[in-house]
PDB file of N, CA and C in Angstrom:
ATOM      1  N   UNK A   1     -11.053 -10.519  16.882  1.00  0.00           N
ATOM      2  CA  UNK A   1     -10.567 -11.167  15.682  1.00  0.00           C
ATOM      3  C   UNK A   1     -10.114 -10.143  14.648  1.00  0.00           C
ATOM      4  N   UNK A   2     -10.905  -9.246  14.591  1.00  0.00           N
ATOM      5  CA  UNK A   2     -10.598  -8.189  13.474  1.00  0.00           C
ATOM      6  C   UNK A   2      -9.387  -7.441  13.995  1.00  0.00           C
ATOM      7  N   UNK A   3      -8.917  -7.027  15.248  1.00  0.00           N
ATOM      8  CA  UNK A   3      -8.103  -6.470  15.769  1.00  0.00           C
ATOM      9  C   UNK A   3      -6.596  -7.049  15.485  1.00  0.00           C
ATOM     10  N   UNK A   4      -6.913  -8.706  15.070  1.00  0.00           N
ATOM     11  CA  UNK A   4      -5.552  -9.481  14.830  1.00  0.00           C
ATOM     12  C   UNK A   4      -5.463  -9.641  13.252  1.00  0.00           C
ATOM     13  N   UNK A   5      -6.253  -9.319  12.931  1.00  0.00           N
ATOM     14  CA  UNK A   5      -6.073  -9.415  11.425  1.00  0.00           C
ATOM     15  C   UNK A   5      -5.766  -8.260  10.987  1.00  0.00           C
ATOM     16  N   UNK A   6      -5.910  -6.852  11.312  1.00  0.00           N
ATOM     17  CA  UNK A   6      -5.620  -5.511  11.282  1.00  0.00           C
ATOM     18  C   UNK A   6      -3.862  -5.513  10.867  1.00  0.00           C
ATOM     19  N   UNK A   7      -2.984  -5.586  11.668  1.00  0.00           N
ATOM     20  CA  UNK A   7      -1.809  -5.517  11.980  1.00  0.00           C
ATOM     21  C   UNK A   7      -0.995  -6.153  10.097  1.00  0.00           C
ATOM     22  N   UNK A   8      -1.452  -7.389   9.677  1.00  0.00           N
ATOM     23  CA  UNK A   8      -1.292  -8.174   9.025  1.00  0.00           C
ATOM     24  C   UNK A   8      -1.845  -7.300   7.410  1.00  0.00           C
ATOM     25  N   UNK A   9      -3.129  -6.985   7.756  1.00  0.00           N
ATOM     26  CA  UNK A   9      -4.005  -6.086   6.425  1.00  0.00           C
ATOM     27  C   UNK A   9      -3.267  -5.291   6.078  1.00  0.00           C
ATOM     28  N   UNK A  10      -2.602  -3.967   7.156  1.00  0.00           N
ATOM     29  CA  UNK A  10      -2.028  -3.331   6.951  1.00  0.00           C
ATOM     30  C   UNK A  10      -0.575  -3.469   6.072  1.00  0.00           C
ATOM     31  N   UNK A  11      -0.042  -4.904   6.338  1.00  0.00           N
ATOM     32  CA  UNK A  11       1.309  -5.094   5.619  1.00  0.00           C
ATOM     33  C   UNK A  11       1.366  -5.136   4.534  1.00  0.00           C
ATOM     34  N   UNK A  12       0.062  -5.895   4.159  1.00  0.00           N
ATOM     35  CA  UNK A  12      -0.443  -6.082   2.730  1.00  0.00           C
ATOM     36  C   UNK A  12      -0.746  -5.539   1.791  1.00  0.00           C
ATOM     37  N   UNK A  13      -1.434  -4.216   2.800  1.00  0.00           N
ATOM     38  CA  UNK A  13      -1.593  -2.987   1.412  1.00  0.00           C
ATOM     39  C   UNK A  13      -0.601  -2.435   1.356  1.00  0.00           C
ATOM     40  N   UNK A  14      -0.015  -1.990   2.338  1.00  0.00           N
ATOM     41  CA  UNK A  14       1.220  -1.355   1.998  1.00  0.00           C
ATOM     42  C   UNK A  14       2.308  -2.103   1.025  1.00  0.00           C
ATOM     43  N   UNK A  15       2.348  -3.160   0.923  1.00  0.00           N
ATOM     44  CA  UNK A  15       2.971  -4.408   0.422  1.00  0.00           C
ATOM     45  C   UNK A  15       2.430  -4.064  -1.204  1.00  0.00           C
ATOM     46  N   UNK A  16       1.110  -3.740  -1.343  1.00  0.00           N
ATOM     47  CA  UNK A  16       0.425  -4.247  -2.670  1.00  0.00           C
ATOM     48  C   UNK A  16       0.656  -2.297  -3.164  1.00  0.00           C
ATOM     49  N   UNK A  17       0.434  -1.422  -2.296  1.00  0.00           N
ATOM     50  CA  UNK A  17       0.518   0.333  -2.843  1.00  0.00           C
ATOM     51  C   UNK A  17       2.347   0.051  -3.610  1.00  0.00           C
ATOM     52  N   UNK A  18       2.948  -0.486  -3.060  1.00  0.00           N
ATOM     53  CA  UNK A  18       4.392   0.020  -3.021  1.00  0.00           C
ATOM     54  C   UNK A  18       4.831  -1.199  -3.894  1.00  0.00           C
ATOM     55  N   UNK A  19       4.070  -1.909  -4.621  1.00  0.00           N
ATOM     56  CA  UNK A  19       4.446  -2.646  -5.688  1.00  0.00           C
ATOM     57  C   UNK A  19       3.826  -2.156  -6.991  1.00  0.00           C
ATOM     58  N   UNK A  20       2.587  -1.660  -6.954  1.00  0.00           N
ATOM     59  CA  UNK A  20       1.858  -1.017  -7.706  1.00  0.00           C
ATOM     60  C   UNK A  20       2.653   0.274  -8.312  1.00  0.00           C
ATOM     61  N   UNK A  21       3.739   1.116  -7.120  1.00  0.00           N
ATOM     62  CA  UNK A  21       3.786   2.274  -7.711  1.00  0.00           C
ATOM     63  C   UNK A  21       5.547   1.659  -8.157  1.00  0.00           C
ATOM     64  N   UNK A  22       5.754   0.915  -7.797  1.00  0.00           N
ATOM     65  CA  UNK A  22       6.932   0.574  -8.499  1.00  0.00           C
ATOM     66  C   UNK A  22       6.882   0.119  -9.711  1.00  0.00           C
ATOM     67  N   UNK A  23       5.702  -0.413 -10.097  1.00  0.00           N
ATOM     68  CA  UNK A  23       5.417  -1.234 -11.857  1.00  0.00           C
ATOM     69  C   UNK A  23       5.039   0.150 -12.298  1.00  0.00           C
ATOM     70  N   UNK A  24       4.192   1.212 -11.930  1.00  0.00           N
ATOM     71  CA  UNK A  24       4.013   2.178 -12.775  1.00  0.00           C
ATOM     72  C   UNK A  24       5.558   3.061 -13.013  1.00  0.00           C
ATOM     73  N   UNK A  25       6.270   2.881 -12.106  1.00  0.00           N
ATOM     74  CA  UNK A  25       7.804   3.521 -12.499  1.00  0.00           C
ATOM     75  C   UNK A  25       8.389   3.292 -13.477  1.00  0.00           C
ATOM     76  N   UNK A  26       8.067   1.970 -13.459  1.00  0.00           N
ATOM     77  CA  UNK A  26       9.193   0.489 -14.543  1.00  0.00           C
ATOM     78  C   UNK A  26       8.759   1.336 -16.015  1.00  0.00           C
ATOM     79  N   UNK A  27       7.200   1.890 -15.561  1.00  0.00           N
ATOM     80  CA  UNK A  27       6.681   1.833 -17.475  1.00  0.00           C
ATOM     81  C   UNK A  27       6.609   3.097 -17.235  1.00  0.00           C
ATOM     82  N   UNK A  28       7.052   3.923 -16.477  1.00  0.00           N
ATOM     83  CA  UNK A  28       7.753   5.139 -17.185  1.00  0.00           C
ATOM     84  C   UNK A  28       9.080   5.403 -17.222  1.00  0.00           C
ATOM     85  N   UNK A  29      10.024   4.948 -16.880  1.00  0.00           N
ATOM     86  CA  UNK A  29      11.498   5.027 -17.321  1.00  0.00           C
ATOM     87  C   UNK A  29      11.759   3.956 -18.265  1.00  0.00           C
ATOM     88  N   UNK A  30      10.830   2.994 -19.040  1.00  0.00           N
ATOM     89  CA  UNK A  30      11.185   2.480 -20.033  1.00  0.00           C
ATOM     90  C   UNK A  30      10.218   3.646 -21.329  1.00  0.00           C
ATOM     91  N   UNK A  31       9.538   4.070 -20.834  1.00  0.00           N
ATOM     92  CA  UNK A  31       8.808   5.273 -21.866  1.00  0.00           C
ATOM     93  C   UNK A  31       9.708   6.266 -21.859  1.00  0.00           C
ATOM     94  N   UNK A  32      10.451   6.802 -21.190  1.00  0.00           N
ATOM     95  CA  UNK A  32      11.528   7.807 -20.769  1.00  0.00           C
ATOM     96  C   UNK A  32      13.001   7.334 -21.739  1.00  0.00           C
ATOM     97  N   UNK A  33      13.104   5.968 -21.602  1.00  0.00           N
ATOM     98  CA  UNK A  33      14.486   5.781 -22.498  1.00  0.00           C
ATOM     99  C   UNK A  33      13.499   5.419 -23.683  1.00  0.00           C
ATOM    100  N   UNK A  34      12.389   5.465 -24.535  1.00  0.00           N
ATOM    101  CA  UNK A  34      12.514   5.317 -25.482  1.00  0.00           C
ATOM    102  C   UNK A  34      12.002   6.569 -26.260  1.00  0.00           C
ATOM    103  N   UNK A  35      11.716   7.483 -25.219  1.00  0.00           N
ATOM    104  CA  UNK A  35      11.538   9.373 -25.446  1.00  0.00           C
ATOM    105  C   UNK A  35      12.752   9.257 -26.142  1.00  0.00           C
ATOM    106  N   UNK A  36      13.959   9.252 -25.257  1.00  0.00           N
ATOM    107  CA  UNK A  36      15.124   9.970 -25.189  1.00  0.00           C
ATOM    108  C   UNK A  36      16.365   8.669 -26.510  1.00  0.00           C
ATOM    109  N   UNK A  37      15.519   8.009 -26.989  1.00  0.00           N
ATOM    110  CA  UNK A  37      16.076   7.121 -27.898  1.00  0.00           C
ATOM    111  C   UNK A  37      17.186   6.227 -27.795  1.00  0.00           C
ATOM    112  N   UNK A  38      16.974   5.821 -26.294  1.00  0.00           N
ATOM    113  CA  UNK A  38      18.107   5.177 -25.705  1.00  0.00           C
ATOM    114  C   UNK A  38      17.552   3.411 -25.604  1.00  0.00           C
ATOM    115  N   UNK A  39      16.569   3.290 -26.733  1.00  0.00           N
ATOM    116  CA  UNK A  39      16.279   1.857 -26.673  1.00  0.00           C
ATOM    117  C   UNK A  39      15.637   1.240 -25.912  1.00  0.00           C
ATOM    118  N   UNK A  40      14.470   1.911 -25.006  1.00  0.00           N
ATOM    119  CA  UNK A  40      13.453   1.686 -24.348  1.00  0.00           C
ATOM    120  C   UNK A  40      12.588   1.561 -25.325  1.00  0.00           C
ATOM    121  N   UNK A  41      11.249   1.018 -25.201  1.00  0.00           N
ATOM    122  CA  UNK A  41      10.034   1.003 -25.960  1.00  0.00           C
ATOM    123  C   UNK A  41       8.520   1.340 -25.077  1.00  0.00           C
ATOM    124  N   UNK A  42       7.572   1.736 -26.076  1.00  0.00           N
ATOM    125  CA  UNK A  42       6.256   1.959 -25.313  1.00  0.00           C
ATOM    126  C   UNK A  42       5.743   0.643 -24.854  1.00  0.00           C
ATOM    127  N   UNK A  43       5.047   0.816 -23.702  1.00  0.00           N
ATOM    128  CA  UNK A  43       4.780  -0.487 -23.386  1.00  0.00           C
ATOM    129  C   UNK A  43       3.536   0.029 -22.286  1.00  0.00           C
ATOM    130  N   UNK A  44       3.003  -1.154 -22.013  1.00  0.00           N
ATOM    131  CA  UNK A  44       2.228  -1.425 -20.407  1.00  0.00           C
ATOM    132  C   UNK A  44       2.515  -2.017 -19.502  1.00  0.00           C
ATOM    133  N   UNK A  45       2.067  -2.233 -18.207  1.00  0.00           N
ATOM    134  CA  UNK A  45       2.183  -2.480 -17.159  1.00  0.00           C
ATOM    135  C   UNK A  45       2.669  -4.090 -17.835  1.00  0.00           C
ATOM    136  N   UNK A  46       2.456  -4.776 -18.622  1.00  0.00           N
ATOM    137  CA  UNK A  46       2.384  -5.914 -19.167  1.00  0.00           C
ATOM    138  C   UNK A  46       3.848  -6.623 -19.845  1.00  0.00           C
ATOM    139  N   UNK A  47       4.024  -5.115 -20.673  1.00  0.00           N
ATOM    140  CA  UNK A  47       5.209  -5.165 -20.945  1.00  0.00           C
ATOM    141  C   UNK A  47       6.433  -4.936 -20.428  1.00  0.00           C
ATOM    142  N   UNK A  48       6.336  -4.550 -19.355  1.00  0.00           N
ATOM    143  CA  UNK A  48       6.824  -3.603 -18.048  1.00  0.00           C
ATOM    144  C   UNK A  48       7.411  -5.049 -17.383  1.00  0.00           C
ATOM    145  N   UNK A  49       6.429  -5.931 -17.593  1.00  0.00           N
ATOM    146  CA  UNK A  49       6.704  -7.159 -16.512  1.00  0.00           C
ATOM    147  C   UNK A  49       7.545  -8.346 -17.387  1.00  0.00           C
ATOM    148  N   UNK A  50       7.357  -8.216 -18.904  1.00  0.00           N
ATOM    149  CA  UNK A  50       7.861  -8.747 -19.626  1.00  0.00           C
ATOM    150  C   UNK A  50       9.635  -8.400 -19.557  1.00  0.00           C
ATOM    151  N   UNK A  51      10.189  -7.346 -19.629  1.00  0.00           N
ATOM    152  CA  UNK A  51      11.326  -6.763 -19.777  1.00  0.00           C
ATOM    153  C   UNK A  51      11.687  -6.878 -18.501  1.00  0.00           C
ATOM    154  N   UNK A  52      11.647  -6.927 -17.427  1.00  0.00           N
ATOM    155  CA  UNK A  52      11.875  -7.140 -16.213  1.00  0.00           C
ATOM    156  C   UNK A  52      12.198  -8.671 -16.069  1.00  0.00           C
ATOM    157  N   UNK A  53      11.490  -9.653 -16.488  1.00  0.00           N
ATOM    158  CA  UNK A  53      11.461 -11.139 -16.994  1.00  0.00           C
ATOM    159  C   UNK A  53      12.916 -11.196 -17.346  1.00  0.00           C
ATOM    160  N   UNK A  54      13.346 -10.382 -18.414  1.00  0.00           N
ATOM    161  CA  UNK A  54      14.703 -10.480 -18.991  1.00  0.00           C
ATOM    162  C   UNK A  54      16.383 -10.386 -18.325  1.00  0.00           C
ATOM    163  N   UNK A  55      15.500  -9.087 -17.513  1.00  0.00           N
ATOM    164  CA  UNK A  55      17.017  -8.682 -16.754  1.00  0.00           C
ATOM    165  C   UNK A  55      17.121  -9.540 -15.801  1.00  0.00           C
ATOM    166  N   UNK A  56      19.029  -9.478 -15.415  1.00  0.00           N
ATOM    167  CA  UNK A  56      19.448 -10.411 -14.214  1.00  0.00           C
ATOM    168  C   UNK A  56      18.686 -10.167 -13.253  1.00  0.00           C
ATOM    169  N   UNK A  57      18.548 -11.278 -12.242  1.00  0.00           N
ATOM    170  CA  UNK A  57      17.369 -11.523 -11.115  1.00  0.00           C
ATOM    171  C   UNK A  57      16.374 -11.170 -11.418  1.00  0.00           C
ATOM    172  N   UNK A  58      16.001 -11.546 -13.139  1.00  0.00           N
ATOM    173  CA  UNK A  58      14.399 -11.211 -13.370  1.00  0.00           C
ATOM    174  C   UNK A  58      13.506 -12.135 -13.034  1.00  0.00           C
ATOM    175  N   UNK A  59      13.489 -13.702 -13.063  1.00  0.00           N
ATOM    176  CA  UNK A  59      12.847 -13.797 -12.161  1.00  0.00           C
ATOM    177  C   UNK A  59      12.347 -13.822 -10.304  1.00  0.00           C
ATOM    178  N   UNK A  60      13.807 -13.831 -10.005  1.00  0.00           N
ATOM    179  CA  UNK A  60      13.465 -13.182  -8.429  1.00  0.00           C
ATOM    180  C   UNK A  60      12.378 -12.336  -8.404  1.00  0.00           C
ATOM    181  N   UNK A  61      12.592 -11.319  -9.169  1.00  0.00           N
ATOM    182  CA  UNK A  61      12.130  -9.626  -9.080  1.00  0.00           C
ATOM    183  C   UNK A  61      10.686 -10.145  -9.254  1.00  0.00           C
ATOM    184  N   UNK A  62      10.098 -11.298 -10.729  1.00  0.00           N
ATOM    185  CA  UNK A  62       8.878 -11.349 -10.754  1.00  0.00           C
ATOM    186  C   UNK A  62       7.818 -12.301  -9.571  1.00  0.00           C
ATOM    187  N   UNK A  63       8.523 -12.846  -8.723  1.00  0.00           N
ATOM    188  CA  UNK A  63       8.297 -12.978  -7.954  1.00  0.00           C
ATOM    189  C   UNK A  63       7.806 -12.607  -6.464  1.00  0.00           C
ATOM    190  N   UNK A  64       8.862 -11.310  -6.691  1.00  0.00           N
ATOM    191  CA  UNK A  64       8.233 -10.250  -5.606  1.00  0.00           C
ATOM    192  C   UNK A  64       7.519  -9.204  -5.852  1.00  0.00           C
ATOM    193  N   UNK A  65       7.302  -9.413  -7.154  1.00  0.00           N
ATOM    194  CA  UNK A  65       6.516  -8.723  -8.293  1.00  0.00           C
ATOM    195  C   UNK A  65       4.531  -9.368  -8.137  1.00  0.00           C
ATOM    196  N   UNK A  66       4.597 -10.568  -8.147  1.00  0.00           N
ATOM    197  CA  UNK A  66       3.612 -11.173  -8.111  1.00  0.00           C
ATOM    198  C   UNK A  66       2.997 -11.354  -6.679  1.00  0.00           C
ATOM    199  N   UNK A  67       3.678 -11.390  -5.957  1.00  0.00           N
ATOM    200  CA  UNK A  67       3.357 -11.123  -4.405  1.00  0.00           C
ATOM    201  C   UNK A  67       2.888  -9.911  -4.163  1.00  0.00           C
ATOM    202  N   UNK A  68       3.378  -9.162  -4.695  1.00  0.00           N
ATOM    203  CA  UNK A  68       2.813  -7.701  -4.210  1.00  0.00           C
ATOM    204  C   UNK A  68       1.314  -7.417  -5.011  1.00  0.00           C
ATOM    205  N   UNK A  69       1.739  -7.906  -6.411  1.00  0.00           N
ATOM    206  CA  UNK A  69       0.288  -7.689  -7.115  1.00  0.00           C
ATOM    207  C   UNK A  69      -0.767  -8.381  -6.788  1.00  0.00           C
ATOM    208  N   UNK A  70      -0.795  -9.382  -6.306  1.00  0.00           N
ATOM    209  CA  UNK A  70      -1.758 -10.314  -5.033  1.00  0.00           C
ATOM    210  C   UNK A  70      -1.779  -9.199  -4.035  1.00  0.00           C
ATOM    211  N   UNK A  71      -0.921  -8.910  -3.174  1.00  0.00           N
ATOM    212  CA  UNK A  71      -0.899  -8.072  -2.256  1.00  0.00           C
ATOM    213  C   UNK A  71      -1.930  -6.976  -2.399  1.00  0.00           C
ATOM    214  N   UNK A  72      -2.014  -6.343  -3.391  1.00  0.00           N
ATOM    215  CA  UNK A  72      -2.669  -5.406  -3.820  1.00  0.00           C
ATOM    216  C   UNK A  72      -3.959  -5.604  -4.411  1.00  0.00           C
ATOM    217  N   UNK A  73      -4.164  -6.735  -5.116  1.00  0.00           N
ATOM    218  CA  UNK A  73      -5.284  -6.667  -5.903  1.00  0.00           C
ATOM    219  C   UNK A  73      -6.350  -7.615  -4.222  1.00  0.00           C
ATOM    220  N   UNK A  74      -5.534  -8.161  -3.147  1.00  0.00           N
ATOM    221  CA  UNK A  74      -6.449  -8.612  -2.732  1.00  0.00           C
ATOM    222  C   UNK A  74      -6.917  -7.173  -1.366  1.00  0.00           C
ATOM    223  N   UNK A  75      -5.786  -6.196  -0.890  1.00  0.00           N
ATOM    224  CA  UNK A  75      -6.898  -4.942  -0.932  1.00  0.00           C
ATOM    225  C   UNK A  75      -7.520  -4.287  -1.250  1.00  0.00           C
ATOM    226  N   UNK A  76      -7.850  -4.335  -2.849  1.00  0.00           N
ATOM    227  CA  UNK A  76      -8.946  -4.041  -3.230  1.00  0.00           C
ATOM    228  C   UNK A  76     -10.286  -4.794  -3.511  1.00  0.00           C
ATOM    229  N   UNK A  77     -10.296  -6.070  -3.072  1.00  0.00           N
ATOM    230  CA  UNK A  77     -11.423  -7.156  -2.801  1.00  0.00           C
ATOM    231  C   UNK A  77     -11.773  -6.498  -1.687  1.00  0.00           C
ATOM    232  N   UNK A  78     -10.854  -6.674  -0.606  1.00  0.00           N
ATOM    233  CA  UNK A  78     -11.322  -6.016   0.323  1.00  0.00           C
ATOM    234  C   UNK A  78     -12.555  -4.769   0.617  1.00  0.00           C
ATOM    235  N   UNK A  79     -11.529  -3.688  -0.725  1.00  0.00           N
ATOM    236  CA  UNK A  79     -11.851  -2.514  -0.346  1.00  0.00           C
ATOM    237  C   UNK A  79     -13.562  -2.301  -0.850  1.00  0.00           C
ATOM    238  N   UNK A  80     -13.374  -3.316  -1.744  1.00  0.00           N
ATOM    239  CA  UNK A  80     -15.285  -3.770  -2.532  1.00  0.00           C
ATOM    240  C   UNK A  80     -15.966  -4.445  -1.298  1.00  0.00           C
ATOM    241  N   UNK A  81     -15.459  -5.138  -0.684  1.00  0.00           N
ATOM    242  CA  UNK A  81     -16.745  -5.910   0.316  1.00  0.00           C
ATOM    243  C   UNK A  81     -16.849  -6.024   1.247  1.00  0.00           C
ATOM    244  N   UNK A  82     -15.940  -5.758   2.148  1.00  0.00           N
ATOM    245  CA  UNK A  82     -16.198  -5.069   3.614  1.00  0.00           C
ATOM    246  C   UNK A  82     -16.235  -3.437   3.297  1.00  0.00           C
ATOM    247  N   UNK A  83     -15.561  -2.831   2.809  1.00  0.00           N
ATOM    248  CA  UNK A  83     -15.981  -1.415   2.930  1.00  0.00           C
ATOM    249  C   UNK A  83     -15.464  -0.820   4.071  1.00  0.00           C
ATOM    250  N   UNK A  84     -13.985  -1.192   3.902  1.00  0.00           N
ATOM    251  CA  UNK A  84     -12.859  -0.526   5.481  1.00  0.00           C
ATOM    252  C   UNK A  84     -12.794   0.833   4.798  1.00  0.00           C
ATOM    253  N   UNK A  85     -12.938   1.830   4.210  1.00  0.00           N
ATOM    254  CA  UNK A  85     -12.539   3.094   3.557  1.00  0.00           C
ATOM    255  C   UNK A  85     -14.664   3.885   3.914  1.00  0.00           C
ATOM    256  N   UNK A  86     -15.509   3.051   4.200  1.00  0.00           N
ATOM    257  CA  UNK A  86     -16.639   3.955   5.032  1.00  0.00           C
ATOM    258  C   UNK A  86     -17.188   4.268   3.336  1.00  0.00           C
ATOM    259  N   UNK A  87     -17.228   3.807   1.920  1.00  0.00           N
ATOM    260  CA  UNK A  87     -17.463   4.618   1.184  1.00  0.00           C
ATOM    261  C   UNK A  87     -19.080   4.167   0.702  1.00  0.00           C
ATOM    262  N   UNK A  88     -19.643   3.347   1.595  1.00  0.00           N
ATOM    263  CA  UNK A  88     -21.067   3.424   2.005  1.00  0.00           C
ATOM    264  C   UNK A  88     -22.125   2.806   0.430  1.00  0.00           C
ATOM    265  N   UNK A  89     -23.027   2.624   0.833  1.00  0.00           N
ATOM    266  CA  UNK A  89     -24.227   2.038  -0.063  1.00  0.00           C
ATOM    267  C   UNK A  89     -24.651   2.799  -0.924  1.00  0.00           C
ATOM    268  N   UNK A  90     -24.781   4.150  -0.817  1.00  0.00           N
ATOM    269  CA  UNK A  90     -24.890   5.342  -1.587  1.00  0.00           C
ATOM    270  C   UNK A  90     -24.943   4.770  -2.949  1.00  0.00           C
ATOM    271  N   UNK A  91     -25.329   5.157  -4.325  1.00  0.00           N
ATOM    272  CA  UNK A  91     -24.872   5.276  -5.560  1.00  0.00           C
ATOM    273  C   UNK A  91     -23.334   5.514  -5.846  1.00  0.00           C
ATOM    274  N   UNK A  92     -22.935   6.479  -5.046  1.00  0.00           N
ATOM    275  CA  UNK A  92     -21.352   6.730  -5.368  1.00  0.00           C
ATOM    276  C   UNK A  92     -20.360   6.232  -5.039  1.00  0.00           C
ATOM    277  N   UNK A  93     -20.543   5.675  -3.730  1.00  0.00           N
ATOM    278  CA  UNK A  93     -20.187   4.361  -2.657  1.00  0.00           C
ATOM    279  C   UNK A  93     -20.206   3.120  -3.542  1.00  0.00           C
ATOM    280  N   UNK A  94     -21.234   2.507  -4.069  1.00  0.00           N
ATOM    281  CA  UNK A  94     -20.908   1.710  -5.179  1.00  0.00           C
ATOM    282  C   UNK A  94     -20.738   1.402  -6.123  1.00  0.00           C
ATOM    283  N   UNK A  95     -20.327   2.938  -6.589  1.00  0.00           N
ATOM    284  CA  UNK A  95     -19.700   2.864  -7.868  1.00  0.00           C
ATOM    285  C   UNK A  95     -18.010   2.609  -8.016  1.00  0.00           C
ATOM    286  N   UNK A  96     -17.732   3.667  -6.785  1.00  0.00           N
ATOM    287  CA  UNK A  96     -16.471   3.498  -6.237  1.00  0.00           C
ATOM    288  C   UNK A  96     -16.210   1.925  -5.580  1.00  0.00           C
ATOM    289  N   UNK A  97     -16.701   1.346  -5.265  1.00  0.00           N
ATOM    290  CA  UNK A  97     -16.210  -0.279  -4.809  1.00  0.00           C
ATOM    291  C   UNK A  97     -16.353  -1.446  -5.933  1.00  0.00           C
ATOM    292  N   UNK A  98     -17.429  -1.102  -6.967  1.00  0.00           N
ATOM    293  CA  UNK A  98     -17.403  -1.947  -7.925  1.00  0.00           C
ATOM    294  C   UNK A  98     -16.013  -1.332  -8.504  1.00  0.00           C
ATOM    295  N   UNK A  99     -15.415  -0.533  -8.614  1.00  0.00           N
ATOM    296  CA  UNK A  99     -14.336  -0.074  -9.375  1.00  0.00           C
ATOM    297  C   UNK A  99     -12.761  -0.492  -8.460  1.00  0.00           C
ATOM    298  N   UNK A 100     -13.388  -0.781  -7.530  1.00  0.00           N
ATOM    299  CA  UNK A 100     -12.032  -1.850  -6.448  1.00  0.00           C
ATOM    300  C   UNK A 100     -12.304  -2.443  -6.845  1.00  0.00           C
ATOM    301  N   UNK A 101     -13.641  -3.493  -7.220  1.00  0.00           N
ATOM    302  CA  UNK A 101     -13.467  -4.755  -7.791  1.00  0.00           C
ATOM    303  C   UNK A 101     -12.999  -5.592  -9.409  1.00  0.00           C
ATOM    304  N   UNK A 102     -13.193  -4.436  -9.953  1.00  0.00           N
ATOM    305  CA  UNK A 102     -12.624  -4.482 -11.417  1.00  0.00           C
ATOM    306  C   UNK A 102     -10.853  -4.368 -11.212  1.00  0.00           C
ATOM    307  N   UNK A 103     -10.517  -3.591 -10.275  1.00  0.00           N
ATOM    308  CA  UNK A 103      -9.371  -2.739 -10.136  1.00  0.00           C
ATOM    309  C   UNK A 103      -8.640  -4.638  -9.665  1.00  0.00           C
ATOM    310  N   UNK A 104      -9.327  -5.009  -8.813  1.00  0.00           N
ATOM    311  CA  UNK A 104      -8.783  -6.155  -8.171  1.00  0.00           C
ATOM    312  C   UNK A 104      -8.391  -7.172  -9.177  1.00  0.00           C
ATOM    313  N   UNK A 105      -9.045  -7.590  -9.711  1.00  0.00           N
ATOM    314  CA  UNK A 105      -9.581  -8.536 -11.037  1.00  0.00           C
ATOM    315  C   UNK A 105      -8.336  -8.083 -11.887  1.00  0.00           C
ATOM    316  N   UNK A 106      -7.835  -6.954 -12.642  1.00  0.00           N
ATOM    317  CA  UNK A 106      -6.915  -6.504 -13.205  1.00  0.00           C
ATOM    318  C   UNK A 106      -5.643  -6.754 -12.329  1.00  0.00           C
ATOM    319  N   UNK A 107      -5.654  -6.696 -11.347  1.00  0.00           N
ATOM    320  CA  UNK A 107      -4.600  -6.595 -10.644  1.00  0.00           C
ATOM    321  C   UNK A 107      -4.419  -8.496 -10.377  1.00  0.00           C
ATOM    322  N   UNK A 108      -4.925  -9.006 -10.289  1.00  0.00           N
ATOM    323  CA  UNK A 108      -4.984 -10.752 -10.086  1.00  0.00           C
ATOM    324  C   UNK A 108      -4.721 -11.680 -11.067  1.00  0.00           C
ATOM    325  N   UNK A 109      -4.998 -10.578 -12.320  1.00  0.00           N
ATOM    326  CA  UNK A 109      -4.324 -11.101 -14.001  1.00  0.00           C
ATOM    327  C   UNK A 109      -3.791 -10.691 -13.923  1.00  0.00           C
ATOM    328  N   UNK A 110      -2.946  -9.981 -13.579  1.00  0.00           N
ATOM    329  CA  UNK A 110      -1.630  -9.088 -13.886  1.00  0.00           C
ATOM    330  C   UNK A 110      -0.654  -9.865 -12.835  1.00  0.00           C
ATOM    331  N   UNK A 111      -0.840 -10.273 -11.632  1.00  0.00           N
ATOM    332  CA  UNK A 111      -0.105 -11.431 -10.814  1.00  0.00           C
ATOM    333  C   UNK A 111       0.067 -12.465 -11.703  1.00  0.00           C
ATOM    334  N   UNK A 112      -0.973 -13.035 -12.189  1.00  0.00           N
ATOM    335  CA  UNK A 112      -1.214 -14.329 -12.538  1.00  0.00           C
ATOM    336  C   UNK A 112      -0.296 -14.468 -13.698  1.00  0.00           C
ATOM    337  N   UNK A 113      -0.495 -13.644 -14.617  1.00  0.00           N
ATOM    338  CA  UNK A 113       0.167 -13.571 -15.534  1.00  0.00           C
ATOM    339  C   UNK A 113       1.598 -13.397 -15.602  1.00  0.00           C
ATOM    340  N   UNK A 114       2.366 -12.443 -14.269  1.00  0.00           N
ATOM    341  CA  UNK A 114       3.700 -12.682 -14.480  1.00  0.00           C
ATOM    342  C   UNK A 114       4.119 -13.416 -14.121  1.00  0.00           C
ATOM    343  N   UNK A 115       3.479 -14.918 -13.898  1.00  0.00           N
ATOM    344  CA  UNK A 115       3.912 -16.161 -13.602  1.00  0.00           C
ATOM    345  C   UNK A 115       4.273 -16.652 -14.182  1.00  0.00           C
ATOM    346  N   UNK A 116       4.245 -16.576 -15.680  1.00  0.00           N
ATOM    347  CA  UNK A 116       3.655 -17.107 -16.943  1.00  0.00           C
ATOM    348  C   UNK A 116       5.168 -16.945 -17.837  1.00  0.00           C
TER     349      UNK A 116
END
């Protein structure tokens, strides 16, 4: 069973890493045009999703926007409670997985929200 669900996990994180590092892009080339005074503004991941909202095929985009941030926030549920990364019962082991699970939680409002 786990062997068929493997194939699928894998799409997902990769699905949820490569949406993640694309929203952190968004909010630095809008920090970048408003360095360079070209009418960007400071913002967050939040606002990042807001301005994206705006442009043509913005909502397409938040759509595949919100898929991925599901995508992502649900490998890090994962990464808190099965424990596929080996990072063990230890003190440090669960400090590091409670911090997938916060990480997840942020990441599931941050889907949720660019629904919105």
């Amino acid at each position: 069973m786990a062997g068929d669900a493997a194939p699928v996990l894998d799409r997902v994180t990769r699905l949820g890493f490569a949406t993640k590092g694309l929203l952190t892009i968004l909010v630095g080339v809008l920090a970048l045009r408003h360095a360079l005074g070209q009418g960007g503004r400071l913002t967050g991941q939040e606002g990042a999703i807001r301005t994206l909202r705006d442009q043509p095929f913005g909502q397409v985009a938040l759509v595949v926007l919100t898929v991925g941030l599901s995508a992502y926030a649900l490998w890090m549920f994962v990464s808190a409670f099965v424990d596929p990364q080996g990072k063990g019962t230890r003190i440090v082991g669960i400090v590091e997985r409670v911090s997938f699970f916060v990480t997840g939680i942020g990441s599931a409002t941050l889907a949720f929200g660019s629904l919105n």
